[in-house]
C-alpha atoms as a PDB file:
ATOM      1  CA  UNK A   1     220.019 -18.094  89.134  1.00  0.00           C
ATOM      2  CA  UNK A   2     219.530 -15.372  91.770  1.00  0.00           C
ATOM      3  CA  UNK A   3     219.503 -12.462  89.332  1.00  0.00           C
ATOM      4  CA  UNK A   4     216.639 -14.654  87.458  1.00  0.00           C
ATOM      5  CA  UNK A   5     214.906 -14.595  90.387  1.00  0.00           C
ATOM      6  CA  UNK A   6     215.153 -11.108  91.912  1.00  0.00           C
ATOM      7  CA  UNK A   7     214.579  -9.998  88.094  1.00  0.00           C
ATOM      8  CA  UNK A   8     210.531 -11.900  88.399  1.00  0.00           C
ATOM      9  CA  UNK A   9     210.466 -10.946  91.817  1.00  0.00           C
ATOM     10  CA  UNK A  10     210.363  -7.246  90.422  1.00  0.00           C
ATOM     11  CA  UNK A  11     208.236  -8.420  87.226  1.00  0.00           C
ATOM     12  CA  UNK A  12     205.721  -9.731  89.974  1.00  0.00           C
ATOM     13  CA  UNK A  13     205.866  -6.845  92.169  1.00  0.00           C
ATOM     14  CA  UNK A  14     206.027  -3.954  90.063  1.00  0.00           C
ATOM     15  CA  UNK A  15     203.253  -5.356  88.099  1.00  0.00           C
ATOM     16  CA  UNK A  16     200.805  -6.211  90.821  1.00  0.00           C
ATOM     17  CA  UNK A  17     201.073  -2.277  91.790  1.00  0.00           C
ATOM     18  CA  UNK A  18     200.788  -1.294  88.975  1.00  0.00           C
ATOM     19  CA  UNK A  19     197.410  -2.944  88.101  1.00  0.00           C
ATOM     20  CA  UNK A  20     196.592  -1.851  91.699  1.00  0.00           C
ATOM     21  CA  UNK A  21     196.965   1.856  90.641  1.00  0.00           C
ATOM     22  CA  UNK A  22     195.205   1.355  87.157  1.00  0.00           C
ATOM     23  CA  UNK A  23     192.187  -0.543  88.085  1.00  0.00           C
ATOM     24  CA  UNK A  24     190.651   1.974  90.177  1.00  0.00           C
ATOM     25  CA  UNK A  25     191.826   5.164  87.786  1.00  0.00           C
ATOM     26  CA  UNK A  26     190.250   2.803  85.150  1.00  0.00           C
ATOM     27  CA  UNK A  27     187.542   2.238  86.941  1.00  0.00           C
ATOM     28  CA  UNK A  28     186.394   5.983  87.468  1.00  0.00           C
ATOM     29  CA  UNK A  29     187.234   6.313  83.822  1.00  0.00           C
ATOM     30  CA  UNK A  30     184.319   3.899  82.453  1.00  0.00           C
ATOM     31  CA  UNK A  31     182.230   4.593  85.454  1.00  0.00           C
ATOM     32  CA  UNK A  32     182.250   8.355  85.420  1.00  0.00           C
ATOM     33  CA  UNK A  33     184.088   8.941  82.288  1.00  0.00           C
ATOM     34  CA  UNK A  34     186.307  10.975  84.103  1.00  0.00           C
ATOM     35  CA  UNK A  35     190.284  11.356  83.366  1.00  0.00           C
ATOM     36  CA  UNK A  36     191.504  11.288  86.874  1.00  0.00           C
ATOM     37  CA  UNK A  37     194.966  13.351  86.376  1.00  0.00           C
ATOM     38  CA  UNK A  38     194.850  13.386  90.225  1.00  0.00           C
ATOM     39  CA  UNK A  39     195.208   9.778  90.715  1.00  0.00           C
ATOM     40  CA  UNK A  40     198.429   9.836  91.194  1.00  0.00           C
ATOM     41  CA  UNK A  41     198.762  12.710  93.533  1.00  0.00           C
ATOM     42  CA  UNK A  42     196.179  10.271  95.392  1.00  0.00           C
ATOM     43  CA  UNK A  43     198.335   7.409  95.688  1.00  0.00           C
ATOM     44  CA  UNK A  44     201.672   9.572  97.042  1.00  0.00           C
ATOM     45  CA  UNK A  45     198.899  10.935  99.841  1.00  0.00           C
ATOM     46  CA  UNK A  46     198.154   7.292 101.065  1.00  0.00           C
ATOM     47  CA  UNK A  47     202.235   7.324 101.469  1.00  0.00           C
ATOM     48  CA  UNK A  48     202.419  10.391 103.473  1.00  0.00           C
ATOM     49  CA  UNK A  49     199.612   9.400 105.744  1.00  0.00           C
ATOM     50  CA  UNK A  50     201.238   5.873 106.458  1.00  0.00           C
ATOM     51  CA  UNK A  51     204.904   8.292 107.339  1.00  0.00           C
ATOM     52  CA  UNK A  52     203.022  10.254 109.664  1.00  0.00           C
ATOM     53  CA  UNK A  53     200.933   7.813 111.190  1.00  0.00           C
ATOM     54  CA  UNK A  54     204.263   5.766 111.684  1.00  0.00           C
ATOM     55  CA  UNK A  55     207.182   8.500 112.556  1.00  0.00           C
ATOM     56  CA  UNK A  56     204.888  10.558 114.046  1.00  0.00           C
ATOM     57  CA  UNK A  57     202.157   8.967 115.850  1.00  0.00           C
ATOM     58  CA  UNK A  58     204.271   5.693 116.539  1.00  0.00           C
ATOM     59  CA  UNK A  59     201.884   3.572 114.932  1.00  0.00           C
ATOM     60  CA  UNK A  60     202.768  -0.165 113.963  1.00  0.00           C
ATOM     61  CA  UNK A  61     203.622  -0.281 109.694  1.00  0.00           C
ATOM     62  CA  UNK A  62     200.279  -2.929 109.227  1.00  0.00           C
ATOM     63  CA  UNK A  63     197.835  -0.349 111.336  1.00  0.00           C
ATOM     64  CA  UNK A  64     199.368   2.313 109.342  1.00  0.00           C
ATOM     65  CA  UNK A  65     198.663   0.891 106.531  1.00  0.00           C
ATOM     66  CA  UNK A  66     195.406   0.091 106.671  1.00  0.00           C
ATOM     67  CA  UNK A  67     194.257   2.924 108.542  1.00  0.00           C
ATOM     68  CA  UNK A  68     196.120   5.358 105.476  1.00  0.00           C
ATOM     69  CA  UNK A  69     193.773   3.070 102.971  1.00  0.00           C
ATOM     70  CA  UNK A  70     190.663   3.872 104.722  1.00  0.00           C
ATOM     71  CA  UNK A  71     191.743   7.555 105.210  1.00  0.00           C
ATOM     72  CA  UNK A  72     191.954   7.742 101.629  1.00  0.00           C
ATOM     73  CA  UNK A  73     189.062   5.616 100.745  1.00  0.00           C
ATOM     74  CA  UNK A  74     187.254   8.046 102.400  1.00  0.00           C
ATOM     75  CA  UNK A  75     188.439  10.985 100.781  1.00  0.00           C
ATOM     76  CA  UNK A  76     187.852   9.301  97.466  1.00  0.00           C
ATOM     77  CA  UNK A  77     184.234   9.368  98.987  1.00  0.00           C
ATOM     78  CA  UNK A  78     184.696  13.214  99.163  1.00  0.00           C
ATOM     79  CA  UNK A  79     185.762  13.966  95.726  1.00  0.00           C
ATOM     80  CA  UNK A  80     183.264  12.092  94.156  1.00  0.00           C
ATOM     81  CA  UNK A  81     181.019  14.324  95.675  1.00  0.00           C
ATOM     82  CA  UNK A  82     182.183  17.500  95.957  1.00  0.00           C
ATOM     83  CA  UNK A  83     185.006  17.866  92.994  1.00  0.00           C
ATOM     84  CA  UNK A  84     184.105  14.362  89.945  1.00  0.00           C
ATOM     85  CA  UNK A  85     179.582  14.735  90.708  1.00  0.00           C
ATOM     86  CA  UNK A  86     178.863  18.094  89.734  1.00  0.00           C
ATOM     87  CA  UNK A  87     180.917  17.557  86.474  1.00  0.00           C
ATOM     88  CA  UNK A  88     180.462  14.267  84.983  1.00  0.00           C
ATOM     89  CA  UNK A  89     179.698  14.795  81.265  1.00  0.00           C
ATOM     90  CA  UNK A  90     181.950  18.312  80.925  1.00  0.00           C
ATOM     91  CA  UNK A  91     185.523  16.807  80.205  1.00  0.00           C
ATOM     92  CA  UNK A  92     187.373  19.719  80.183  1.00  0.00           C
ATOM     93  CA  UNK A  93     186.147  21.128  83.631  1.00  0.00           C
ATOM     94  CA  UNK A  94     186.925  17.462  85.042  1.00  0.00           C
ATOM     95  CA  UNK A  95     190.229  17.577  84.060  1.00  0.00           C
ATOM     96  CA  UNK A  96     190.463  20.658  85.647  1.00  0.00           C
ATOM     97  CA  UNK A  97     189.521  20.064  88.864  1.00  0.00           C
ATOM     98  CA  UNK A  98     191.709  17.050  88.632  1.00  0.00           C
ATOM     99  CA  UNK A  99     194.586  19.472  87.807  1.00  0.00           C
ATOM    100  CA  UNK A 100     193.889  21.680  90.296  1.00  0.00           C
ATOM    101  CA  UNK A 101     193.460  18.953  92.806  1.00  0.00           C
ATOM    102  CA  UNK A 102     197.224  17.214  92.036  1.00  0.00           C
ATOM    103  CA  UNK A 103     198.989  20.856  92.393  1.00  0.00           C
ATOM    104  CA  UNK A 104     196.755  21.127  95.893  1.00  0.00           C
ATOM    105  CA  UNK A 105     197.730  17.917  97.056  1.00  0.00           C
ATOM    106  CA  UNK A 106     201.618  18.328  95.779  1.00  0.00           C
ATOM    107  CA  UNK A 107     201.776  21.612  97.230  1.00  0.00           C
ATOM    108  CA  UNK A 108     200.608  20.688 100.414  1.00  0.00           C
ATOM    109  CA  UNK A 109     202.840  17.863 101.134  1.00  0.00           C
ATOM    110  CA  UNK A 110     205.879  19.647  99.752  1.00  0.00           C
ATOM    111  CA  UNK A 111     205.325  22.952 101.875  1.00  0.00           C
ATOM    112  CA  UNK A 112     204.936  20.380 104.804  1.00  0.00           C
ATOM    113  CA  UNK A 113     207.350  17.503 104.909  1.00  0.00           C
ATOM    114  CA  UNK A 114     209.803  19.192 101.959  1.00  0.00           C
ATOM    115  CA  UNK A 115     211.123  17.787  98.745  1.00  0.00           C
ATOM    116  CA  UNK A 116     213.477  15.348  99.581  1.00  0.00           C
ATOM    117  CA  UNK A 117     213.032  11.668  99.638  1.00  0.00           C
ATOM    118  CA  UNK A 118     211.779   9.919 103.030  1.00  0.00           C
ATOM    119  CA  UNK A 119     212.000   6.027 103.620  1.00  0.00           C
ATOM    120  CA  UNK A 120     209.033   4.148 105.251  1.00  0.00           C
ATOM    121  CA  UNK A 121     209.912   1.051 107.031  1.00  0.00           C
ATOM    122  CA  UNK A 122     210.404  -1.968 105.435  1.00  0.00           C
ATOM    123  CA  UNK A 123     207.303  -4.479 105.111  1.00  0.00           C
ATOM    124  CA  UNK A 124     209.702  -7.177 107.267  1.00  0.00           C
ATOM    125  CA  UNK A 125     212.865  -7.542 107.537  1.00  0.00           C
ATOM    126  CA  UNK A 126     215.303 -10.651 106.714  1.00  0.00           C
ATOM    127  CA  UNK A 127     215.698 -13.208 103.519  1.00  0.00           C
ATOM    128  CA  UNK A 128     214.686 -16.371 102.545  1.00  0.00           C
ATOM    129  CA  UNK A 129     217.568 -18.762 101.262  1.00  0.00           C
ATOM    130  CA  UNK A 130     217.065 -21.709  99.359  1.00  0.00           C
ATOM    131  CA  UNK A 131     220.174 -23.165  97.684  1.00  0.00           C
ATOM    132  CA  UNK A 132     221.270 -19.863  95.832  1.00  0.00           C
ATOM    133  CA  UNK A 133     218.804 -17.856  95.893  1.00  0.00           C
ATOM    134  CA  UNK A 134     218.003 -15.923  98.734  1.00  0.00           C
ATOM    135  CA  UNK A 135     215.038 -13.646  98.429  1.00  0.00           C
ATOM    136  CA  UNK A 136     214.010 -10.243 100.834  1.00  0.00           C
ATOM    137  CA  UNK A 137     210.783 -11.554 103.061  1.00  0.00           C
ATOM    138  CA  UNK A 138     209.542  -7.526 101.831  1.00  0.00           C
ATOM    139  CA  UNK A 139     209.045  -8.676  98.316  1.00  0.00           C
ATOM    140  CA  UNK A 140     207.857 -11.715  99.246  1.00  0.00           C
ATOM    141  CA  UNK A 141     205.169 -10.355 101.621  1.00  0.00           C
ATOM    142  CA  UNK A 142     204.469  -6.972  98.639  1.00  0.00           C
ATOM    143  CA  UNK A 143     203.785  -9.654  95.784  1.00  0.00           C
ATOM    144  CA  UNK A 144     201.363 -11.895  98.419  1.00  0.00           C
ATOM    145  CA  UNK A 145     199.294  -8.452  99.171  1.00  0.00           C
ATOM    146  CA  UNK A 146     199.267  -7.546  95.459  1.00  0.00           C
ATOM    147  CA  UNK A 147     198.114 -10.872  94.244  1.00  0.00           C
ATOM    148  CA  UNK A 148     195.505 -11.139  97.228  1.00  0.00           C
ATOM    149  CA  UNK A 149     194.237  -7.885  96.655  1.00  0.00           C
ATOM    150  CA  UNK A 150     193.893  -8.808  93.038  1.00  0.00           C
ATOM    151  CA  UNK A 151     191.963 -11.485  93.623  1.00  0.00           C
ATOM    152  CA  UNK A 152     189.513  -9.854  95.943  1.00  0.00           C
ATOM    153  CA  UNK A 153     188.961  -7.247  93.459  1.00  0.00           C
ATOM    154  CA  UNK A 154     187.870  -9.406  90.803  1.00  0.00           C
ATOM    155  CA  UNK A 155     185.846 -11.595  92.927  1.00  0.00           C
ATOM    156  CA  UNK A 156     184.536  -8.247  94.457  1.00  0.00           C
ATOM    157  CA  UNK A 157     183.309  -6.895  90.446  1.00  0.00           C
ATOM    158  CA  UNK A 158     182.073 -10.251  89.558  1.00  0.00           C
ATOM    159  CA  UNK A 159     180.483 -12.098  92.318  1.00  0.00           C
ATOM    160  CA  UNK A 160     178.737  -9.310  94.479  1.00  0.00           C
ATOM    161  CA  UNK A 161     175.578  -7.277  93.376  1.00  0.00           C
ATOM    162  CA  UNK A 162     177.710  -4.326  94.195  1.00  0.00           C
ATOM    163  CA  UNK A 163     180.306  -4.583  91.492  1.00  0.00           C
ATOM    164  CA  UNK A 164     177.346  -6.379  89.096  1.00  0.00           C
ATOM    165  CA  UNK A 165     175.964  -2.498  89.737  1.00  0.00           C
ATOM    166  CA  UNK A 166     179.153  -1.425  89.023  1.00  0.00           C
ATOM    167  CA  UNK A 167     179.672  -2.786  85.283  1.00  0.00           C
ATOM    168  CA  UNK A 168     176.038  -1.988  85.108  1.00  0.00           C
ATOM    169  CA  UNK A 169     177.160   1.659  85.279  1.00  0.00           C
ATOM    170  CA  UNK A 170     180.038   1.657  83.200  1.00  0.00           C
ATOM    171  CA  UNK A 171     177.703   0.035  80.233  1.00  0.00           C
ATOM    172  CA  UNK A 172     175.079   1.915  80.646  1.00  0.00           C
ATOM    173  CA  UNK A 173     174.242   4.580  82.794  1.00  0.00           C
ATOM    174  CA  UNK A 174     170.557   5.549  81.839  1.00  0.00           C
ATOM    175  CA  UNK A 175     169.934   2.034  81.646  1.00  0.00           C
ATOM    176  CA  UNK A 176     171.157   1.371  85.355  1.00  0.00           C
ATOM    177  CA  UNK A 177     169.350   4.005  86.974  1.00  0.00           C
ATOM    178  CA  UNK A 178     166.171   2.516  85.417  1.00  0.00           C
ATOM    179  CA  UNK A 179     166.669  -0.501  86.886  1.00  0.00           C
ATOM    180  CA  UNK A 180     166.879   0.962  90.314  1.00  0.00           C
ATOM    181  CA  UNK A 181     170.504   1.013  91.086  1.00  0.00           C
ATOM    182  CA  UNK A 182     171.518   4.299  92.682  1.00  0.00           C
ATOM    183  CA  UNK A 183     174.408   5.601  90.355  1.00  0.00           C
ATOM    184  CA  UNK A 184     175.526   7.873  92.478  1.00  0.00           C
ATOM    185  CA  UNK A 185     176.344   5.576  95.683  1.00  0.00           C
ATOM    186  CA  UNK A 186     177.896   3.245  93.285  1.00  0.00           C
ATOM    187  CA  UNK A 187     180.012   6.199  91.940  1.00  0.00           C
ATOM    188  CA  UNK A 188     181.260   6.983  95.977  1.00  0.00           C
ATOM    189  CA  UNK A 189     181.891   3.567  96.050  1.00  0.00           C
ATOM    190  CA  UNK A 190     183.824   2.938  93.058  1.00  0.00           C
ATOM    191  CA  UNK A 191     185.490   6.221  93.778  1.00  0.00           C
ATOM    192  CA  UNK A 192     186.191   4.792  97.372  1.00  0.00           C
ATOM    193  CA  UNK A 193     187.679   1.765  95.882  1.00  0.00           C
ATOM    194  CA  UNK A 194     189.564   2.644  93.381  1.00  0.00           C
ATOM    195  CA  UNK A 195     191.112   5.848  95.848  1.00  0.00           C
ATOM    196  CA  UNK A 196     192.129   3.074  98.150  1.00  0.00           C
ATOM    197  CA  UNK A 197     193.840   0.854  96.299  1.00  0.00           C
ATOM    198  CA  UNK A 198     195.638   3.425  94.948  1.00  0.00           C
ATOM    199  CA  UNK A 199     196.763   4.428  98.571  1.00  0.00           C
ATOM    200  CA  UNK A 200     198.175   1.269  99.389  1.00  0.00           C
ATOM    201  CA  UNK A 201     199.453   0.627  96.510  1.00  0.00           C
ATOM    202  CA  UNK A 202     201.321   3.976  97.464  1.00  0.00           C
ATOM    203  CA  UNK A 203     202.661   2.828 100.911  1.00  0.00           C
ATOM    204  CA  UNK A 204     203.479  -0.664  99.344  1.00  0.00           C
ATOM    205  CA  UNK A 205     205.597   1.097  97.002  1.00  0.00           C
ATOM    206  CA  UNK A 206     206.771   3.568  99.853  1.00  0.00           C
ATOM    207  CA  UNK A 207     208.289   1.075 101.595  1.00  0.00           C
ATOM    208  CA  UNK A 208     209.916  -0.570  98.556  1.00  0.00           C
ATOM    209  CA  UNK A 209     211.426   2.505  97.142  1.00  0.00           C
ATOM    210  CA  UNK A 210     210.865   5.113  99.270  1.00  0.00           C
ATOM    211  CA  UNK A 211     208.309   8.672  99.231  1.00  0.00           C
ATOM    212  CA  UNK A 212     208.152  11.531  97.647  1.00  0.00           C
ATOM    213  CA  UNK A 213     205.273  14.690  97.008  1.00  0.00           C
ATOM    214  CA  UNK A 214     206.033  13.798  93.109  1.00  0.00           C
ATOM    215  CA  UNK A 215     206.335  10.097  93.229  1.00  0.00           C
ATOM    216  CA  UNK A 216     202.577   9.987  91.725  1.00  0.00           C
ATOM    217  CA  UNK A 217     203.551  11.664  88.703  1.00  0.00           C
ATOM    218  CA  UNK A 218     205.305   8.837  86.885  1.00  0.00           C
ATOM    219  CA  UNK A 219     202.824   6.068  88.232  1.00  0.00           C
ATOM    220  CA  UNK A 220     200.390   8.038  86.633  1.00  0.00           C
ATOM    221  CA  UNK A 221     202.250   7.658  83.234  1.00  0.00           C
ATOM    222  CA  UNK A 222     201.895   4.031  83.989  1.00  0.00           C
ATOM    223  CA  UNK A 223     197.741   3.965  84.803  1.00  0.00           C
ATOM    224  CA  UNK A 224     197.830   6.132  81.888  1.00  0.00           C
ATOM    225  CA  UNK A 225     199.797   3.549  79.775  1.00  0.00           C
ATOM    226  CA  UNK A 226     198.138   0.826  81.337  1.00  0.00           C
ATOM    227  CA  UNK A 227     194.741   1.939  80.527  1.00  0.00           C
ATOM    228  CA  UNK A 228     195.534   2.510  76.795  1.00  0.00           C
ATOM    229  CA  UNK A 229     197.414  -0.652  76.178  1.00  0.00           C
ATOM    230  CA  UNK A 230     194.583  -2.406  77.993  1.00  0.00           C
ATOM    231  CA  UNK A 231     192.325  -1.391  75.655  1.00  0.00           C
ATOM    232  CA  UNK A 232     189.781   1.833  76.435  1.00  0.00           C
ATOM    233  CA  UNK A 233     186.860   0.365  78.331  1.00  0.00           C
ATOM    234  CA  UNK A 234     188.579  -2.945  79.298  1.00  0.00           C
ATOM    235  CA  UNK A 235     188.801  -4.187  83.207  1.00  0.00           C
ATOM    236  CA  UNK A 236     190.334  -7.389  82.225  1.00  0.00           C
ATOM    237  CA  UNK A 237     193.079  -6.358  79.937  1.00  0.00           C
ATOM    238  CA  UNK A 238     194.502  -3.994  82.427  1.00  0.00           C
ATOM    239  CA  UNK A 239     196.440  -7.528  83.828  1.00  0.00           C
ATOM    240  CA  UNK A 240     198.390  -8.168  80.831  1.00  0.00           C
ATOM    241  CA  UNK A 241     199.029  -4.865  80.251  1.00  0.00           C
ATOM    242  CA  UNK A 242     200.242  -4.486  84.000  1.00  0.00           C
ATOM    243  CA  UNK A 243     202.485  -7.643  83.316  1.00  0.00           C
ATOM    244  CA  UNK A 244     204.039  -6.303  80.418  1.00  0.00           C
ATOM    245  CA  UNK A 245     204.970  -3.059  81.892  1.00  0.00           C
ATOM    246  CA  UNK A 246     205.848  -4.667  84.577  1.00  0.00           C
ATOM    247  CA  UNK A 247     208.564  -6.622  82.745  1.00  0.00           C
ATOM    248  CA  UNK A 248     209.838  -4.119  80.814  1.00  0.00           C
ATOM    249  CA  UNK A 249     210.329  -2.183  83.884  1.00  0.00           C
ATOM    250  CA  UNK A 250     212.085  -5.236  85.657  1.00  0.00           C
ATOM    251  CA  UNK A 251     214.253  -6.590  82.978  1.00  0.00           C
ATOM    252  CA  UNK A 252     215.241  -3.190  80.958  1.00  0.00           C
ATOM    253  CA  UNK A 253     217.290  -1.309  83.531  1.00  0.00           C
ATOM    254  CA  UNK A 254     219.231  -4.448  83.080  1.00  0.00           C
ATOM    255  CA  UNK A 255     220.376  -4.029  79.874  1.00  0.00           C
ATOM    256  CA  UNK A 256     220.278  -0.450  79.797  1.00  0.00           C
ATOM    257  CA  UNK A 257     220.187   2.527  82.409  1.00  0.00           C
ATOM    258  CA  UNK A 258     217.856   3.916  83.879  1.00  0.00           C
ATOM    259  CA  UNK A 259     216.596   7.155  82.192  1.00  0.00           C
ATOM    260  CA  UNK A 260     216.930   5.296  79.066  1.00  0.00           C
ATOM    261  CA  UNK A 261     215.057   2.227  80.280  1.00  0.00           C
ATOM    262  CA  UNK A 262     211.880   4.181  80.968  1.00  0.00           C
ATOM    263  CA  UNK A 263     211.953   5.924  77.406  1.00  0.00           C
ATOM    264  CA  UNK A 264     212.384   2.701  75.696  1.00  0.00           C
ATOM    265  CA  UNK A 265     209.381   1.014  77.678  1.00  0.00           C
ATOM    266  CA  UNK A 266     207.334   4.068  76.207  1.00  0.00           C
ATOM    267  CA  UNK A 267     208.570   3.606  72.811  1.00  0.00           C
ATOM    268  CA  UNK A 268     207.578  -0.419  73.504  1.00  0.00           C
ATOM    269  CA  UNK A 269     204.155   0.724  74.403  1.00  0.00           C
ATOM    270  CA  UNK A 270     203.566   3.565  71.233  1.00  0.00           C
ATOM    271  CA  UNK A 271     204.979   0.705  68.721  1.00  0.00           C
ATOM    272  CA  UNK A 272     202.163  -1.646  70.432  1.00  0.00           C
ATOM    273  CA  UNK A 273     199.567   0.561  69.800  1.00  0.00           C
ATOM    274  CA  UNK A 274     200.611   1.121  66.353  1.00  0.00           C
ATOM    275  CA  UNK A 275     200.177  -2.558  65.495  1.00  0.00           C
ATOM    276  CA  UNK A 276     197.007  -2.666  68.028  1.00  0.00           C
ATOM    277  CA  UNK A 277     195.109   1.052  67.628  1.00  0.00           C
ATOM    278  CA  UNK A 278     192.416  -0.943  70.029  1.00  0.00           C
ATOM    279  CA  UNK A 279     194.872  -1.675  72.721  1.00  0.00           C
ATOM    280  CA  UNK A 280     194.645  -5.122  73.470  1.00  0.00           C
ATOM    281  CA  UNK A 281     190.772  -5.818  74.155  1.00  0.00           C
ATOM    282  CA  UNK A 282     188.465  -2.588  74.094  1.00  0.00           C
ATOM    283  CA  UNK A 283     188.226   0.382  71.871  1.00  0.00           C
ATOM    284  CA  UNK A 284     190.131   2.218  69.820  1.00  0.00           C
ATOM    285  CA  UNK A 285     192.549   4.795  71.863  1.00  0.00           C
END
C-alpha cells in the first residue's frame, strides 16, 4: 500500500513538472515557431538563482522562489527581444541562437558554482501518516503547486483577453495583428510566461532531486517528447502526454533500472508515434 502510493505520488509530481516545462517551450513553439533548444538551460538557471538567493543571500526557500521566477520571467522578456524577435521565420538561425544560448548559460554556471551536484532545501520538512502510508509533506506541497499552477495557466489562456491574444497568435499571426493585437508584447509575454514556469518548475525539481548546470538537458528530452506526443500545435494534449511520461517515469525504474528505464520510456514514446504519426491531437510530427 505505501509503495502504491509513493509510486502516484511520483506519477503526480513528475508529471505536473513536466507539463510545467512543456507548456511554455510549447507555447513559444506555436507562438513564434521557434524550437527553443535553450529551454532547458532556462529552467536549471531558475535553480541556480533560488541556491544563491538561499545559501548566499540567506533568503527564505518561498521568497527565493518566487523572486528566481520573476528573475527569469524577466529574462525571458529579454530574449524575446534581443535573441527569438529579430529571427522569427529563419529556423536555422533560431536554433542557433538557442544553441549558443544553452552552452552560454551551461558554461557560466559550471565555471561558477562547478560540476557537481548541490541540494536546495527541502519544500518542508516531516510526513504525513495515515494508517500505512506515510507520505513526505515536500511532495505533498510540489504536487499542490503543480496542480495550482496548472490550473491558473489554463484559466489564464482561456478566460483573459491576454491569452485569447495569445491563441490568436499562434493561429494566425497576420490575422492578429489586423485585428489590433500587438504581436510582439504578446510574444514578451508568452516568452515571460512560459520562461517562468520553466524556472520554477526548475527549483521545484531542485529541491526534489537536487541541481546541476546540465540538469536541463534531459528535461528538455521530455518538453521535446512531450510536445511531439501531444500532438504539434496542441496546448491541451500536452496533459496526457505529461501524465503518461510521467508514469512511465514513476513506475519503470521499478521494474527495471535506471539507465534502462529512461531508454524504454523513449522506445514507449517512438512506438506511440508509430501507431499515432499525429501525436495524440494536432499535426503530424
Amino acid at each position: 500500500m505505501g509503495q502504491a502510493v509513493a509510486t502516484i505520488s511520483n506519477i503526480v509530481i513528475l508529471s505536473s513538472m513536466y507539463i510545467l516545462v512543456a507548456l511554455g517551450f510549447a507555447f513559444l513553439f506555436n507562438m513564434l515557431g521557434l524550437l527553443n533548444l535553450a529551454h532547458g538551460a532556462i529552467y536549471m538557471i531558475g535553480a541556480y538563482i533560488a541556491f544563491i538567493l538561499i545559501a548566499a543571500l540567506g533568503f527564505p526557500f518561498w521568497a527565493s522562489l518566487v523572486l528566481a521566477t520573476v528573475v527569469v520571467a524577466l529574462l525571458g522578456v529579454l530574449l524575446e527581444r534581443i535573441c527569438f524577435r529579430p529571427f522569427v521565420g529563419d529556423f536555422n538561425r533560431s536554433v542557433m541562437i538557442c544553441v549558443a544560448l544553452t552552452v552560454l548559460f551551461q558554461t557560466m554556471v559550471n565555471i561558477m558554482a562547478g560540476a557537481k551536484t548541490l541540494a536546495l532545501p527541502p519544500i518542508a520538512r516531516g510526513v504525513l501518516r495515515f494508517g500505512p502510508v506515510s507520505l513526505s509533506y515536500e511532495r505533498i506541497i510540489t504536487f499542490v503547486i503543480g496542480f495550482v499552477l496548472l490550473v491558473a495557466f489554463v484559466l489564464f489562456v482561456n478566460k483573459t483577453k491576454w491569452g485569447q491574444q495569445m491563441q490568436a497568435i499562434a493561429q494566425n499571426t497576420d490575422g492578429a495583428s489586423l485585428q489590433g493585437i500587438s504581436v510582439h508584447k504578446i510574444s514578451a509575454l508568452a516568452s515571460a510566461l512560459g520562461c517562468g514556469l520553466a524556472a520554477l518548475a526548475g527549483c521545484l525539481m531542485g529541491a526534489f532531486l537536487g541541481i546541476g548546470p546540465f540538469m536541463g538537458d534531459q528535461m528538455l528530452v521530455k518538453a521535446l517528447i512531450l510536445v511531439i506526443l501531444a500532438g504539434i500545435g496542441s496546448i491541451g494534449g500536452i496533459f496526457l502526454a505529461g501524465l503518461l511520461m510521467g508514469a512511465l517515469n514513476a513506475v519503470l525504474p521499478l521494474v527495471t533500472n535506471g539507465a534502462a528505464s529512461e531508454a524504454v520510456a523513449v522506445a514507449v514514446v517512438v512506438v506511440l508515434l508509430l501507431i499515432r504519426p499525429k501525436g495524440f491531437f494536432g499535426h503530424e510530427a
